[in-house]
PDB file of N, CA and C in Angstrom:
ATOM      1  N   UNK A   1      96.316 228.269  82.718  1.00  0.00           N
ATOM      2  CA  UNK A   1      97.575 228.638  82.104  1.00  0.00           C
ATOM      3  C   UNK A   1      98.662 228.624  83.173  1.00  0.00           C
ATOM      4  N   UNK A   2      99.747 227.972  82.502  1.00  0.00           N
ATOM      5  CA  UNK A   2     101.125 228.179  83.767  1.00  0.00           C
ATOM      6  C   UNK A   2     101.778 229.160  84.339  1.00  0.00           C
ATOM      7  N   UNK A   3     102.249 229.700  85.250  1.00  0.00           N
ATOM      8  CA  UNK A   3     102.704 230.526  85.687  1.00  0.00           C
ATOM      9  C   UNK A   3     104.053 230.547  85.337  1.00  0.00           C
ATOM     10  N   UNK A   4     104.220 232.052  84.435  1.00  0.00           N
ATOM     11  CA  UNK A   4     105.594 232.035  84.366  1.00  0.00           C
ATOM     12  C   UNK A   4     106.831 232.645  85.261  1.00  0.00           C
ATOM     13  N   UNK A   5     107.757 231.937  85.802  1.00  0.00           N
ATOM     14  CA  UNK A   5     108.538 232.257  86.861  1.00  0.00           C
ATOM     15  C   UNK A   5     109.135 234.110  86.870  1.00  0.00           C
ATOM     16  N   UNK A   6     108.439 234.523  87.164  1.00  0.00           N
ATOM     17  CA  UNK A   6     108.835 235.659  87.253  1.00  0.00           C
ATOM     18  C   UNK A   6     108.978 236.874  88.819  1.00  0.00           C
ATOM     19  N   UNK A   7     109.797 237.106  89.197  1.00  0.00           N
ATOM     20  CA  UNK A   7     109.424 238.210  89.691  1.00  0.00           C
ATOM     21  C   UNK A   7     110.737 239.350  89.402  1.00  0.00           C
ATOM     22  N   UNK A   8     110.071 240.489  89.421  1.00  0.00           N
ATOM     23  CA  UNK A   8     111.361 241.644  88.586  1.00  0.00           C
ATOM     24  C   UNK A   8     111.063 242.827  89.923  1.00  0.00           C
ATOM     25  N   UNK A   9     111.873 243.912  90.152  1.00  0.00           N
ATOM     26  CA  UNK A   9     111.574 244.967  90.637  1.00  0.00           C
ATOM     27  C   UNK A   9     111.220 245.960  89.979  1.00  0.00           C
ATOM     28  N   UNK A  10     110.310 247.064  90.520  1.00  0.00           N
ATOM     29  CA  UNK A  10     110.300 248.046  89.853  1.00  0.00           C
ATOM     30  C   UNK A  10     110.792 249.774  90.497  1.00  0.00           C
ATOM     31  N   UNK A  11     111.929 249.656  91.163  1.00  0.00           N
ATOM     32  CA  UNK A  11     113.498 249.969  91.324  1.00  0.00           C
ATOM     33  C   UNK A  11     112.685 251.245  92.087  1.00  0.00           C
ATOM     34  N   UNK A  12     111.439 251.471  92.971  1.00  0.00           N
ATOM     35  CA  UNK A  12     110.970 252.561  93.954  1.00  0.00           C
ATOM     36  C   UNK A  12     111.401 252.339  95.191  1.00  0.00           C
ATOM     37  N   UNK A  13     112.174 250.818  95.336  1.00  0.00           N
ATOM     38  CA  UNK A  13     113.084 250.333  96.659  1.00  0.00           C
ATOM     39  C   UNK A  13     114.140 249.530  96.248  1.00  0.00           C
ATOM     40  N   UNK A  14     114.908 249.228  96.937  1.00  0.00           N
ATOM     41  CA  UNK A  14     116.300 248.922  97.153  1.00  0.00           C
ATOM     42  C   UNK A  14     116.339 247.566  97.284  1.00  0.00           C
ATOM     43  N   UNK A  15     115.196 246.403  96.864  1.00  0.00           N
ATOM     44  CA  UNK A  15     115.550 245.029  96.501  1.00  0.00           C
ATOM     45  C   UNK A  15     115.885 245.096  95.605  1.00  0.00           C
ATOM     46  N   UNK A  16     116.678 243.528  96.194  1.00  0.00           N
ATOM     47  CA  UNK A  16     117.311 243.068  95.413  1.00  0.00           C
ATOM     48  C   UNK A  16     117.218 241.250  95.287  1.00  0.00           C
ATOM     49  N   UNK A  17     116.935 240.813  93.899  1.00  0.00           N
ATOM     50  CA  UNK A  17     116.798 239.839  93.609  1.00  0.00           C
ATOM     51  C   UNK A  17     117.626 238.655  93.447  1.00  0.00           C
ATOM     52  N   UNK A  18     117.431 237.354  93.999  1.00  0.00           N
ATOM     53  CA  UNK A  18     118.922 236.422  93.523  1.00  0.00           C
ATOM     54  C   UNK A  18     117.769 235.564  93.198  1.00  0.00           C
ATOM     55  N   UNK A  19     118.316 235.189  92.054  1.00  0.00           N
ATOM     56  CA  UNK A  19     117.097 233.545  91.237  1.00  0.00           C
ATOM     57  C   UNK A  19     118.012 232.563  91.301  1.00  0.00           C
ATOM     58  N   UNK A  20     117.742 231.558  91.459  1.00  0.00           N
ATOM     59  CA  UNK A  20     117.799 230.110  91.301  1.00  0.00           C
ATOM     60  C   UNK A  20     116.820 229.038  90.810  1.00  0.00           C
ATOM     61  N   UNK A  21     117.013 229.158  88.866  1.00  0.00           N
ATOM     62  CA  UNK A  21     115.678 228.151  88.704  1.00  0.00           C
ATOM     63  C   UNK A  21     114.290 229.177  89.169  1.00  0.00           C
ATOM     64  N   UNK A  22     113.904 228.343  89.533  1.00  0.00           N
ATOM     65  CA  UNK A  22     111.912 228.785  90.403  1.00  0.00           C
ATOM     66  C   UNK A  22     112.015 229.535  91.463  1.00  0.00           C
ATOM     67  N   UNK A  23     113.374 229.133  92.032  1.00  0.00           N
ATOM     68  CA  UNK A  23     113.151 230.233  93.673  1.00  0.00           C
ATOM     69  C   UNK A  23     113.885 231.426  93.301  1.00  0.00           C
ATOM     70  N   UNK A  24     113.597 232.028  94.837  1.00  0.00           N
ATOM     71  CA  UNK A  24     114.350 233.817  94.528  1.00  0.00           C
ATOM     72  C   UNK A  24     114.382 233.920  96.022  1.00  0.00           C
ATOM     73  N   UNK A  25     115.072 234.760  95.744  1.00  0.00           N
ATOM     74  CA  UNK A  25     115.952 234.833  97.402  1.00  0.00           C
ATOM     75  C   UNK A  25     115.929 236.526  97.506  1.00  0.00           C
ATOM     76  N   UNK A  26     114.917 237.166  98.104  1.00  0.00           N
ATOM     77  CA  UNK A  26     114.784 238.674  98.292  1.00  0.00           C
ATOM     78  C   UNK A  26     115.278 239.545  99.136  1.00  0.00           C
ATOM     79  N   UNK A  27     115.960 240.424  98.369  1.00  0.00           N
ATOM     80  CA  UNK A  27     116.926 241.164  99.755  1.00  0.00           C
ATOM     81  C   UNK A  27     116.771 242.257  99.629  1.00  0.00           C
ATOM     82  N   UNK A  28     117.179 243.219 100.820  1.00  0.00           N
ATOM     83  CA  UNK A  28     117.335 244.528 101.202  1.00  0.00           C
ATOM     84  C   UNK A  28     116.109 244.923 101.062  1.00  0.00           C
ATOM     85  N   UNK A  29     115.463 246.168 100.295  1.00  0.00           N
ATOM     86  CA  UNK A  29     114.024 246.862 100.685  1.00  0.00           C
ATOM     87  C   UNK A  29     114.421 247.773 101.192  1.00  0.00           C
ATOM     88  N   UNK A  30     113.246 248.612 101.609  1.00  0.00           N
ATOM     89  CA  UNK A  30     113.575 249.374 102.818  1.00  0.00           C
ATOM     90  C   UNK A  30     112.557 249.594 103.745  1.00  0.00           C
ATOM     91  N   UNK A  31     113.611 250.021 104.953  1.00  0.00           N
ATOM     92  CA  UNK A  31     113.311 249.054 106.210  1.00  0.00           C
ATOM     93  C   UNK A  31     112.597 250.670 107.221  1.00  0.00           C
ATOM     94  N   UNK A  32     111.863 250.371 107.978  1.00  0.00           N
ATOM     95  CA  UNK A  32     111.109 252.011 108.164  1.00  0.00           C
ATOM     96  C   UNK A  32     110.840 251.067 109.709  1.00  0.00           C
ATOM     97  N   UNK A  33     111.390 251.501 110.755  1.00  0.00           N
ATOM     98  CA  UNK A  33     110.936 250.367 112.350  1.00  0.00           C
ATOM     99  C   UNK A  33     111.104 249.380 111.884  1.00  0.00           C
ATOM    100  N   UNK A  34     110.094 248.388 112.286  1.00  0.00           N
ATOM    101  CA  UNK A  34     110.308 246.929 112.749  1.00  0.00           C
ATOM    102  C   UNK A  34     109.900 246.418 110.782  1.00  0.00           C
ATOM    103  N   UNK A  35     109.387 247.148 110.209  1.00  0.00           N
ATOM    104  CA  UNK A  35     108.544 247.075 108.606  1.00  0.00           C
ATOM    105  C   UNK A  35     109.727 246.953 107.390  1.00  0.00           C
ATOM    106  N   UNK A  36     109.794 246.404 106.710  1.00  0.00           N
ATOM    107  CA  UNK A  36     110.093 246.417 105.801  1.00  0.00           C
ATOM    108  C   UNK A  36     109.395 246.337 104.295  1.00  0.00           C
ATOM    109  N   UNK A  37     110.642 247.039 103.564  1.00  0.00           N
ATOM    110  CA  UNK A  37     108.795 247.313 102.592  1.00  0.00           C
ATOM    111  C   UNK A  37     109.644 246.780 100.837  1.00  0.00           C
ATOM    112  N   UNK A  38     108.627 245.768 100.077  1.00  0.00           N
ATOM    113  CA  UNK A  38     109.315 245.589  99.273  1.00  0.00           C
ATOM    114  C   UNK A  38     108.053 245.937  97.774  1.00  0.00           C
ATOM    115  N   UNK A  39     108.713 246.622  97.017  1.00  0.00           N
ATOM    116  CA  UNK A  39     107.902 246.893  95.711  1.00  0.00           C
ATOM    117  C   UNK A  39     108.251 246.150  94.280  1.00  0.00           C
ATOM    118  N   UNK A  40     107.411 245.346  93.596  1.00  0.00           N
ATOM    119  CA  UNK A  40     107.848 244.273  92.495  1.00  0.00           C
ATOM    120  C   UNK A  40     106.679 245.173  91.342  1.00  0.00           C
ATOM    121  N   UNK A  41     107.262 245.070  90.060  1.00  0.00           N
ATOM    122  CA  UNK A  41     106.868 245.158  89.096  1.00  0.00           C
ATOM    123  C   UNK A  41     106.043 243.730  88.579  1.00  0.00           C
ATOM    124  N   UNK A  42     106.758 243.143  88.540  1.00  0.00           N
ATOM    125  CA  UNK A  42     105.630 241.438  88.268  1.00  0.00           C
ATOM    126  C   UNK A  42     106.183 240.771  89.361  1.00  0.00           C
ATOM    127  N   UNK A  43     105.010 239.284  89.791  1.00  0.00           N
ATOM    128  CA  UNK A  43     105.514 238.798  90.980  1.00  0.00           C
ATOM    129  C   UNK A  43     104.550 237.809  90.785  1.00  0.00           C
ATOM    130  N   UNK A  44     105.601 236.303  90.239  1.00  0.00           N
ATOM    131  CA  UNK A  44     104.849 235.143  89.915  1.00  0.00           C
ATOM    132  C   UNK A  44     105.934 233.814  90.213  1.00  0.00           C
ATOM    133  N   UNK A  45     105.096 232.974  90.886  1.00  0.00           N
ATOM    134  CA  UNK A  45     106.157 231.954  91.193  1.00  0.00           C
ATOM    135  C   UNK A  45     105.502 230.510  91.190  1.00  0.00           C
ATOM    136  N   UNK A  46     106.120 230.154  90.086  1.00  0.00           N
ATOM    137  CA  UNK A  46     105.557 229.095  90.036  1.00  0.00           C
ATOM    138  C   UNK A  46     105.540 227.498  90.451  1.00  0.00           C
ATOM    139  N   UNK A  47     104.689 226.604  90.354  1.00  0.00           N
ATOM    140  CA  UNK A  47     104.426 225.427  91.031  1.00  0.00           C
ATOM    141  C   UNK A  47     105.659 224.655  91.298  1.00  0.00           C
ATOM    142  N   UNK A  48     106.180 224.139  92.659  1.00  0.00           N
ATOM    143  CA  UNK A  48     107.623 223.845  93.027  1.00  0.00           C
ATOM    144  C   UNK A  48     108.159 225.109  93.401  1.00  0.00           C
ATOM    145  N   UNK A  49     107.975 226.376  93.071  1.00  0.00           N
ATOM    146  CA  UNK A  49     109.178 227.191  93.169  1.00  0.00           C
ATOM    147  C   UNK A  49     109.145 227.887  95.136  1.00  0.00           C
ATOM    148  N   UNK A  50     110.200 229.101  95.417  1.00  0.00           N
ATOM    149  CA  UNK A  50     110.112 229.241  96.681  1.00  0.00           C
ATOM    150  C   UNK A  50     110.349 230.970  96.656  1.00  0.00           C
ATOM    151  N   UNK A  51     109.836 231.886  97.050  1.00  0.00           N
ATOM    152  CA  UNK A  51     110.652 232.900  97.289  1.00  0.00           C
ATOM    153  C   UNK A  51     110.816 233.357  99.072  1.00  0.00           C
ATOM    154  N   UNK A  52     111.541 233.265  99.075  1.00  0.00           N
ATOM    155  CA  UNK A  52     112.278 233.677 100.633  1.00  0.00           C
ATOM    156  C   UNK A  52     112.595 235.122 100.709  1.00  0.00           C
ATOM    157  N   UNK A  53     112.652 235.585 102.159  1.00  0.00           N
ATOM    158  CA  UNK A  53     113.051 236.788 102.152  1.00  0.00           C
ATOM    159  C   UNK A  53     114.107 236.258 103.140  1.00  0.00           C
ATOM    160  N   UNK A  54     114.772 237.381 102.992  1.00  0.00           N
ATOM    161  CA  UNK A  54     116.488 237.288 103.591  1.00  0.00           C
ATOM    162  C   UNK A  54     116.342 238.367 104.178  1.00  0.00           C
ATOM    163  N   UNK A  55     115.848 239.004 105.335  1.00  0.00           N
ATOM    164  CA  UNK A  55     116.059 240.341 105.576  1.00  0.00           C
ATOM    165  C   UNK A  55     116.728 240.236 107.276  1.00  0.00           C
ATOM    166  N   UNK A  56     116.313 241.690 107.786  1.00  0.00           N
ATOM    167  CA  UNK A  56     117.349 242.018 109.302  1.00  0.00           C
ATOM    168  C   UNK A  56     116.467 240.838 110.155  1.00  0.00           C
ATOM    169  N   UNK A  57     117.413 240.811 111.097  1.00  0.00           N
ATOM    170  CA  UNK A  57     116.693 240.205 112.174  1.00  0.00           C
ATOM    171  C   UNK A  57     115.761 240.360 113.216  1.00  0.00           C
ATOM    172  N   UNK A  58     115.634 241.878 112.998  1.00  0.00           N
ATOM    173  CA  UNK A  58     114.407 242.549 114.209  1.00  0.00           C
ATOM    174  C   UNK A  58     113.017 243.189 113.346  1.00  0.00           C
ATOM    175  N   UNK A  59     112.956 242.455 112.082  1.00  0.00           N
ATOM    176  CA  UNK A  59     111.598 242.639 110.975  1.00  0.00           C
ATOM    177  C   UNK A  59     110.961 242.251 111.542  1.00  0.00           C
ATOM    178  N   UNK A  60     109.549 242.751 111.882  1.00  0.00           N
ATOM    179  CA  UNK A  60     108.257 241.904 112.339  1.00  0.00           C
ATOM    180  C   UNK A  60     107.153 241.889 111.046  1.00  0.00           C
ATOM    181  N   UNK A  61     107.708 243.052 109.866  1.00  0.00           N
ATOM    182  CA  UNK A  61     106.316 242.953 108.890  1.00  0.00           C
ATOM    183  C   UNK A  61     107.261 243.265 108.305  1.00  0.00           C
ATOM    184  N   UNK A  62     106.821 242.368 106.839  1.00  0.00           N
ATOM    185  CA  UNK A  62     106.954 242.712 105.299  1.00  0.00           C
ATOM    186  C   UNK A  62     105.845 243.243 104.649  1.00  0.00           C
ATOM    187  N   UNK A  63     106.305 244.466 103.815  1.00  0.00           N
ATOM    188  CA  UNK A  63     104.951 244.474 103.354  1.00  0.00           C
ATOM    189  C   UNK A  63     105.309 244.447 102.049  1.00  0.00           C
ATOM    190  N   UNK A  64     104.127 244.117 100.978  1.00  0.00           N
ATOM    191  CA  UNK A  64     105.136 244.115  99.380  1.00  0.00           C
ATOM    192  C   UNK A  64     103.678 244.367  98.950  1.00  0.00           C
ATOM    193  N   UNK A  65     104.374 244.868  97.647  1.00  0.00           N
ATOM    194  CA  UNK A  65     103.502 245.493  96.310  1.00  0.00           C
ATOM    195  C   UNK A  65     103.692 245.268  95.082  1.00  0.00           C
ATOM    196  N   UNK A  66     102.988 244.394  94.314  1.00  0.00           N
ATOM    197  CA  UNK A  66     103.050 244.949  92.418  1.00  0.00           C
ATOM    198  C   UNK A  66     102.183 245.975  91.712  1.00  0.00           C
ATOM    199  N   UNK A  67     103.444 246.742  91.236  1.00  0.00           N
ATOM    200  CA  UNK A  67     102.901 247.566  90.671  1.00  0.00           C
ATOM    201  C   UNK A  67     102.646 247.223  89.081  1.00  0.00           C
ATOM    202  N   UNK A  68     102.947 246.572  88.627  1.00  0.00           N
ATOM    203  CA  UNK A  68     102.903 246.419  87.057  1.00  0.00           C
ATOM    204  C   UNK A  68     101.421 245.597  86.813  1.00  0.00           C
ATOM    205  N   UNK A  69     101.095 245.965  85.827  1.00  0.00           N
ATOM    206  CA  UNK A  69      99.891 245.230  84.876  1.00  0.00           C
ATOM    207  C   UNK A  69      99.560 244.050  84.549  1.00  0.00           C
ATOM    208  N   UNK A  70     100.417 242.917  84.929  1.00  0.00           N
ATOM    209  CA  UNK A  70     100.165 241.740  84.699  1.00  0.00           C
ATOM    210  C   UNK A  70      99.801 240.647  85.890  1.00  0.00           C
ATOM    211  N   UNK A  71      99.016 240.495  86.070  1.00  0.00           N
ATOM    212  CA  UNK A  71      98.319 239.141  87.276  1.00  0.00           C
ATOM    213  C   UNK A  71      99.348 238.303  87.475  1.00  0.00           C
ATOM    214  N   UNK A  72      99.311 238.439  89.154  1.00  0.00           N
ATOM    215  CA  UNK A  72     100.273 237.546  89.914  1.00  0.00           C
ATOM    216  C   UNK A  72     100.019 236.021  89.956  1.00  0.00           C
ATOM    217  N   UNK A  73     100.453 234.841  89.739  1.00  0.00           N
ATOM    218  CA  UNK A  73     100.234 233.908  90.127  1.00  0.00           C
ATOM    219  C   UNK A  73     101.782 233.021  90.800  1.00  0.00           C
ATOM    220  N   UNK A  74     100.920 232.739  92.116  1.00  0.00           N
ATOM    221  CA  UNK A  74     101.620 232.072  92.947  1.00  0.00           C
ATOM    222  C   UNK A  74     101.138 230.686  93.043  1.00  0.00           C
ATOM    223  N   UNK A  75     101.362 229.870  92.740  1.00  0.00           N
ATOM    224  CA  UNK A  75     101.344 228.297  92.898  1.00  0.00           C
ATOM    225  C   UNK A  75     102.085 227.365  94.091  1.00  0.00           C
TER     226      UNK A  75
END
């Protein structure tokens, strides 16, 4: 089954989402030292698509989470 382009927040951090089509462009989070931490309610991206993070320049780790009920697929 195809993956439907999705990813949403589920608003326990301070991303913020920009879509274009398939890609998404992920911003802000929050940022704890060198970590940044991002939490998604669904988080699916599908075949062709891109998600980027846009964050500070002295990040050494992202860390991310879905919390919602529905299976991630990344293609």
């Amino acid at each position: 089954m195809p993956a439907s382009s999705q990813i949403s927040c589920d608003r326990s951090t301070d991303t913020t989402i920009n879509k274009d089509g398939n890609n998404f462009i992920l911003l802000n989070g929050i940022k704890k030292g060198n970590n940044l931490f991002h939490s998604f309610k669904e988080s699916s991206i599908p075949k062709g698509g891109l998600a980027s993070f846009n964050n500070y320049t002295d990040i050494i780790n992202i860390i991310n989470r879905v919390t919602g009920g529905n299976i991630s697929n990344i293609y």
